[in-house]
C-alpha atoms as a PDB file:
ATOM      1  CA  UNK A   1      62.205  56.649  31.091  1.00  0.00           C
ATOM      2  CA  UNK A   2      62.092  55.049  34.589  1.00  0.00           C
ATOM      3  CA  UNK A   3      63.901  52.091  33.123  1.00  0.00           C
ATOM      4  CA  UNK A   4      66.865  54.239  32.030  1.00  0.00           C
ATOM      5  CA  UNK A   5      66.070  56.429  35.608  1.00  0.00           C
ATOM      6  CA  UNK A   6      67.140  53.328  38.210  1.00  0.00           C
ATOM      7  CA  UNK A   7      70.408  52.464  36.503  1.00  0.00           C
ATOM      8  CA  UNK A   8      71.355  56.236  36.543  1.00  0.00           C
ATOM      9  CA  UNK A   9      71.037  56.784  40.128  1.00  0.00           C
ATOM     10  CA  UNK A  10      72.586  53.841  40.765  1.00  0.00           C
ATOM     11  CA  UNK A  11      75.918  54.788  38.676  1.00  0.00           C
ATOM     12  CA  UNK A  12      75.800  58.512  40.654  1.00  0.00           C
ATOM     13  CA  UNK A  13      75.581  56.508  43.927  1.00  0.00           C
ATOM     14  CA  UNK A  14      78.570  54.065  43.123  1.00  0.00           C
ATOM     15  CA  UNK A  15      80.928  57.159  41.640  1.00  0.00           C
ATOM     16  CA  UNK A  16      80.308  59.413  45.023  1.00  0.00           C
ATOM     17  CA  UNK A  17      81.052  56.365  46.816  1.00  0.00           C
ATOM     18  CA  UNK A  18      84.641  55.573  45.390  1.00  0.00           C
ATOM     19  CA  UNK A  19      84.862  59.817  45.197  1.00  0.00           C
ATOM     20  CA  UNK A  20      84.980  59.443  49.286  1.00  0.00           C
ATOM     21  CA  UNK A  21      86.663  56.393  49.419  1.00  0.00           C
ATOM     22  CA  UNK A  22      89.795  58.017  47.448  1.00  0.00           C
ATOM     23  CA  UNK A  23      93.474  58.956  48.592  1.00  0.00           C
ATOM     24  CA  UNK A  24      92.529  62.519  48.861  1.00  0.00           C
ATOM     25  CA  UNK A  25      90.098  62.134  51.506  1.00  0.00           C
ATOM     26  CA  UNK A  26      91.909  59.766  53.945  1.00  0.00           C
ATOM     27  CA  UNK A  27      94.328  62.413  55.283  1.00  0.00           C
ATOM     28  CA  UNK A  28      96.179  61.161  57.738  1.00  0.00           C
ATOM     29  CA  UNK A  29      95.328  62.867  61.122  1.00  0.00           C
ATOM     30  CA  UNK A  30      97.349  61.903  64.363  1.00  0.00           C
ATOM     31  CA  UNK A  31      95.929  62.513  68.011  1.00  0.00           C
ATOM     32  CA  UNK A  32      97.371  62.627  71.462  1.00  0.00           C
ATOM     33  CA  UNK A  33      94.483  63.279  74.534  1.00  0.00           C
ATOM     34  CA  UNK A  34      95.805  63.938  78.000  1.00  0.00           C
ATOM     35  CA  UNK A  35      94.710  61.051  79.024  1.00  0.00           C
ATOM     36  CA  UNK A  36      98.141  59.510  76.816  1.00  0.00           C
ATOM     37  CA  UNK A  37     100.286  61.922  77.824  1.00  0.00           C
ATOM     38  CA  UNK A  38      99.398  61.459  81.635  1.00  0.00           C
ATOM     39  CA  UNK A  39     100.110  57.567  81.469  1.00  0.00           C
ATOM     40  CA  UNK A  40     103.755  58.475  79.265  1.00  0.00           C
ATOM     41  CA  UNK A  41     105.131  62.312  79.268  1.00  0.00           C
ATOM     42  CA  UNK A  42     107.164  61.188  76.174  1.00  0.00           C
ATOM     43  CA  UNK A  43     105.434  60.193  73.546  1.00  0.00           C
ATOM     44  CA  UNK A  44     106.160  58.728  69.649  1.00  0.00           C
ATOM     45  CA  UNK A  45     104.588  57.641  66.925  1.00  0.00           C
ATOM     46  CA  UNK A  46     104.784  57.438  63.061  1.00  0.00           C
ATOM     47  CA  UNK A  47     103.219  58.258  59.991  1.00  0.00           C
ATOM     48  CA  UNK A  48     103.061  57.697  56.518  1.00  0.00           C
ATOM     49  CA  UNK A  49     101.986  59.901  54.052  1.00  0.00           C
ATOM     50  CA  UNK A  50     102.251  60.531  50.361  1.00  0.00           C
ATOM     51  CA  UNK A  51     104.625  63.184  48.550  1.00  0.00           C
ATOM     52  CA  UNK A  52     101.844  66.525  48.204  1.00  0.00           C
ATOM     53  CA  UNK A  53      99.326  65.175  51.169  1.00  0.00           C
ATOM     54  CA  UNK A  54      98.872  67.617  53.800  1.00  0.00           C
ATOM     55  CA  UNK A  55      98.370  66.162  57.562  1.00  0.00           C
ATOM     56  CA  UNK A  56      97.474  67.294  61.197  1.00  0.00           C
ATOM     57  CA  UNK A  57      98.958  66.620  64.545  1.00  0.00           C
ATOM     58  CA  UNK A  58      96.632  67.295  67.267  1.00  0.00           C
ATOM     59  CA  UNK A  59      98.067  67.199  70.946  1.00  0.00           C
ATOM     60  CA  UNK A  60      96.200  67.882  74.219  1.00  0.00           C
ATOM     61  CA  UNK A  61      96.701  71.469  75.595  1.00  0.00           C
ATOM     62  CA  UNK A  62      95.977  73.556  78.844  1.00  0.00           C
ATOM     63  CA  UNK A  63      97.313  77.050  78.796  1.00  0.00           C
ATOM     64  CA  UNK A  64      95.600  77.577  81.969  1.00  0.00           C
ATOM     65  CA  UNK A  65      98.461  75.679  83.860  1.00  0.00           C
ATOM     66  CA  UNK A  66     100.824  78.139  82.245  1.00  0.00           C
ATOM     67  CA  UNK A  67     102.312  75.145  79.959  1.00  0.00           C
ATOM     68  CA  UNK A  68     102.496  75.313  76.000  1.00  0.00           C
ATOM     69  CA  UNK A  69     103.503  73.627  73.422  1.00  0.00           C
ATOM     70  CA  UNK A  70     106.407  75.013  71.240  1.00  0.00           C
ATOM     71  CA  UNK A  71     104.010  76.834  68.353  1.00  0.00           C
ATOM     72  CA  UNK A  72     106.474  75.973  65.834  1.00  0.00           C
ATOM     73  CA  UNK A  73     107.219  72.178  65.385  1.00  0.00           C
ATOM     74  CA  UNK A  74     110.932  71.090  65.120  1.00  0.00           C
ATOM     75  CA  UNK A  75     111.077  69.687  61.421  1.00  0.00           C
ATOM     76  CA  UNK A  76     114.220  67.478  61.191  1.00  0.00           C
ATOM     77  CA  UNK A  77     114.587  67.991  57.435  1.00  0.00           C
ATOM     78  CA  UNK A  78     112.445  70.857  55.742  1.00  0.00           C
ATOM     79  CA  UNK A  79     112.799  69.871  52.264  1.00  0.00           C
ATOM     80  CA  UNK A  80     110.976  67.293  52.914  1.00  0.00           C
ATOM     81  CA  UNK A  81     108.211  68.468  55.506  1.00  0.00           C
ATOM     82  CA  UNK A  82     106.679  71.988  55.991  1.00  0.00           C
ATOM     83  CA  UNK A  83     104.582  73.095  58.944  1.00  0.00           C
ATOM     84  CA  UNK A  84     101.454  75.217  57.133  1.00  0.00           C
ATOM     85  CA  UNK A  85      99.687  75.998  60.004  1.00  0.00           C
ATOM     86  CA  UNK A  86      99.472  76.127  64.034  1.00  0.00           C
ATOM     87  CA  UNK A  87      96.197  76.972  66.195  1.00  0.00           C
ATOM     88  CA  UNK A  88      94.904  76.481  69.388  1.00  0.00           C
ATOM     89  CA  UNK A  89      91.010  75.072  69.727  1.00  0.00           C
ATOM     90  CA  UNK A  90      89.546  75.684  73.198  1.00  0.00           C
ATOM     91  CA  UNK A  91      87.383  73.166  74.920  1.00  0.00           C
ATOM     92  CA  UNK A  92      84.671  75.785  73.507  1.00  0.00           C
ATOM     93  CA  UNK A  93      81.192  75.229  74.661  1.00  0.00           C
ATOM     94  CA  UNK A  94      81.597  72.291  77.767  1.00  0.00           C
ATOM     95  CA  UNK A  95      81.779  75.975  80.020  1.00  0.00           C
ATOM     96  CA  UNK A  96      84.306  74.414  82.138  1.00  0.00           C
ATOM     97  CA  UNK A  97      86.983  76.886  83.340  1.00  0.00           C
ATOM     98  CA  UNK A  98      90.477  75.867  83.001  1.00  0.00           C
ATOM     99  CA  UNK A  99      89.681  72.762  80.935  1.00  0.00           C
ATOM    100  CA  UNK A 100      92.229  71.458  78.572  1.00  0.00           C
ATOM    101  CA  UNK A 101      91.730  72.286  74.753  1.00  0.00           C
ATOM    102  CA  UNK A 102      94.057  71.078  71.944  1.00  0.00           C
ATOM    103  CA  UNK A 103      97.066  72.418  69.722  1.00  0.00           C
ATOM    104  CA  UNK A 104      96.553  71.613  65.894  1.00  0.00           C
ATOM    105  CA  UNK A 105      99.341  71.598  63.847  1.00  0.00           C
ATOM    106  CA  UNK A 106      98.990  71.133  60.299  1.00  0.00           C
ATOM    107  CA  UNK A 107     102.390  69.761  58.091  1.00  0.00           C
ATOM    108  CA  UNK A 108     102.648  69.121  54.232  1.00  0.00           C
ATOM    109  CA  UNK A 109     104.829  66.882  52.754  1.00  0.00           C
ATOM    110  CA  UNK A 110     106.857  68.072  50.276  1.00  0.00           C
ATOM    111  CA  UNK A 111     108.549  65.005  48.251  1.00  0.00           C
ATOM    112  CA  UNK A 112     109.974  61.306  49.456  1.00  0.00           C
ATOM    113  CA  UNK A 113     111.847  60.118  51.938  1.00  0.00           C
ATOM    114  CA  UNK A 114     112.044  60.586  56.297  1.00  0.00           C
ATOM    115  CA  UNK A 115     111.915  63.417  58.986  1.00  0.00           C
ATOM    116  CA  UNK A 116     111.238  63.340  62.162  1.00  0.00           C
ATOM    117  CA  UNK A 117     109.111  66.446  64.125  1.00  0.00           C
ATOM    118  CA  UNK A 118     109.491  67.244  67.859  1.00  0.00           C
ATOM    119  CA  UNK A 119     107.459  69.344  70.142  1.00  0.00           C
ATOM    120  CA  UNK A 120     108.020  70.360  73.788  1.00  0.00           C
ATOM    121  CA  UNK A 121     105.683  71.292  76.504  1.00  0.00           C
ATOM    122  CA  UNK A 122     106.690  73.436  78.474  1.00  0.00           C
ATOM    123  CA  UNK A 123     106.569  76.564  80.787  1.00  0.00           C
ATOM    124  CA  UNK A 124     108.220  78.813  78.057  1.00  0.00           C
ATOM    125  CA  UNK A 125     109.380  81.477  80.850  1.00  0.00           C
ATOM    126  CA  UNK A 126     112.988  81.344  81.534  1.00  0.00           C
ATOM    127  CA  UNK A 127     112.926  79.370  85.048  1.00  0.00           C
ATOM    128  CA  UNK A 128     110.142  77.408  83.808  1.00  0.00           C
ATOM    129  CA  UNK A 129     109.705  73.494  83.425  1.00  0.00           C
ATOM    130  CA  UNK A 130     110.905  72.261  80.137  1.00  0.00           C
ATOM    131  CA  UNK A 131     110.106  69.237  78.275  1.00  0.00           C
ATOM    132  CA  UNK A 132     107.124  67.938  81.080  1.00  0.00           C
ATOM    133  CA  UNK A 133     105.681  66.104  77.786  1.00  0.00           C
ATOM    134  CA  UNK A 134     107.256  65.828  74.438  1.00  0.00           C
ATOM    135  CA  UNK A 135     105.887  64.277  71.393  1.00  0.00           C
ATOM    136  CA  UNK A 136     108.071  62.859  68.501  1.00  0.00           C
ATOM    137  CA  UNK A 137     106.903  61.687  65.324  1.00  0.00           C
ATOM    138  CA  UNK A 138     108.533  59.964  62.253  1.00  0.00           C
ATOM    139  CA  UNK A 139     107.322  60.823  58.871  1.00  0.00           C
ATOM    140  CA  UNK A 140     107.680  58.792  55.890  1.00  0.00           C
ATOM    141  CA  UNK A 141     106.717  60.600  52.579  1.00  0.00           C
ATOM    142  CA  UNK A 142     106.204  57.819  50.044  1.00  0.00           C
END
């Protein structure tokens, strides 16, 4: 019985290991600190993801100053990309007042090909500063 026992475990071991090691769980997740933005206001990256994946985009954030970024994200093509989701995460428990927190966005992609996706930050208040950081990425669904 403990013969037959070892090999078992062993098999269990090696399928959870490839489970976590599969497309599904390597999401691709892109983030920007304030630190980035502070040494370049415009930023741009890019991404590739497979056709059905589902992705963040998580930039740095301070509504304290009175600046936001744009809650919707400007999708260059949206048959191809679709924003799912849009939150705010505070800097929660460091108890610092007027700390910066972060903007999650969260974007599917819908079949193959490119887009690109913009986002401002800005004072949204007509007078306000517009475009103090932006952030542009290029998506390629494969």
């Amino acid at each position: 019985m403990k013969s037959r026992l070892i090999p078992m475990c062993v098999m269990v071991a090696l399928s959870l290991s490839l489970l976590a090691c599969s497309p599904a769980s390597r999401l691709a997740s892109l983030e920007v600190s304030c630190d980035d933005f502070y040494e370049q206001n415009h930023i741009s990256r890019a991404v590739e993801v497979a056709a059905g994946d589902s992705f963040t985009v998580t930039l740095c954030s301070n509504p304290t100053t009175g600046f936001s970024w744009s809650e919707q994200a400007q999708i260059g093509d949206q048959t191809l990309l679709q924003q799912t989701g849009h939150e705010f995460i505070s800097p929660g428990e460091k108890g610092l007042l007027g700390a910066a927190g972060e903007e999650v966005w969260t974007l599917k992609a819908l079949k193959k090909g490119e887009a690109t996706v913009s986002m401002e930050y800005s004072r949204p208040w007509e007078g306000g500063e517009k475009g103090t950081w932006t952030f542009n990425l290029t998506v390629v669904v494969k």
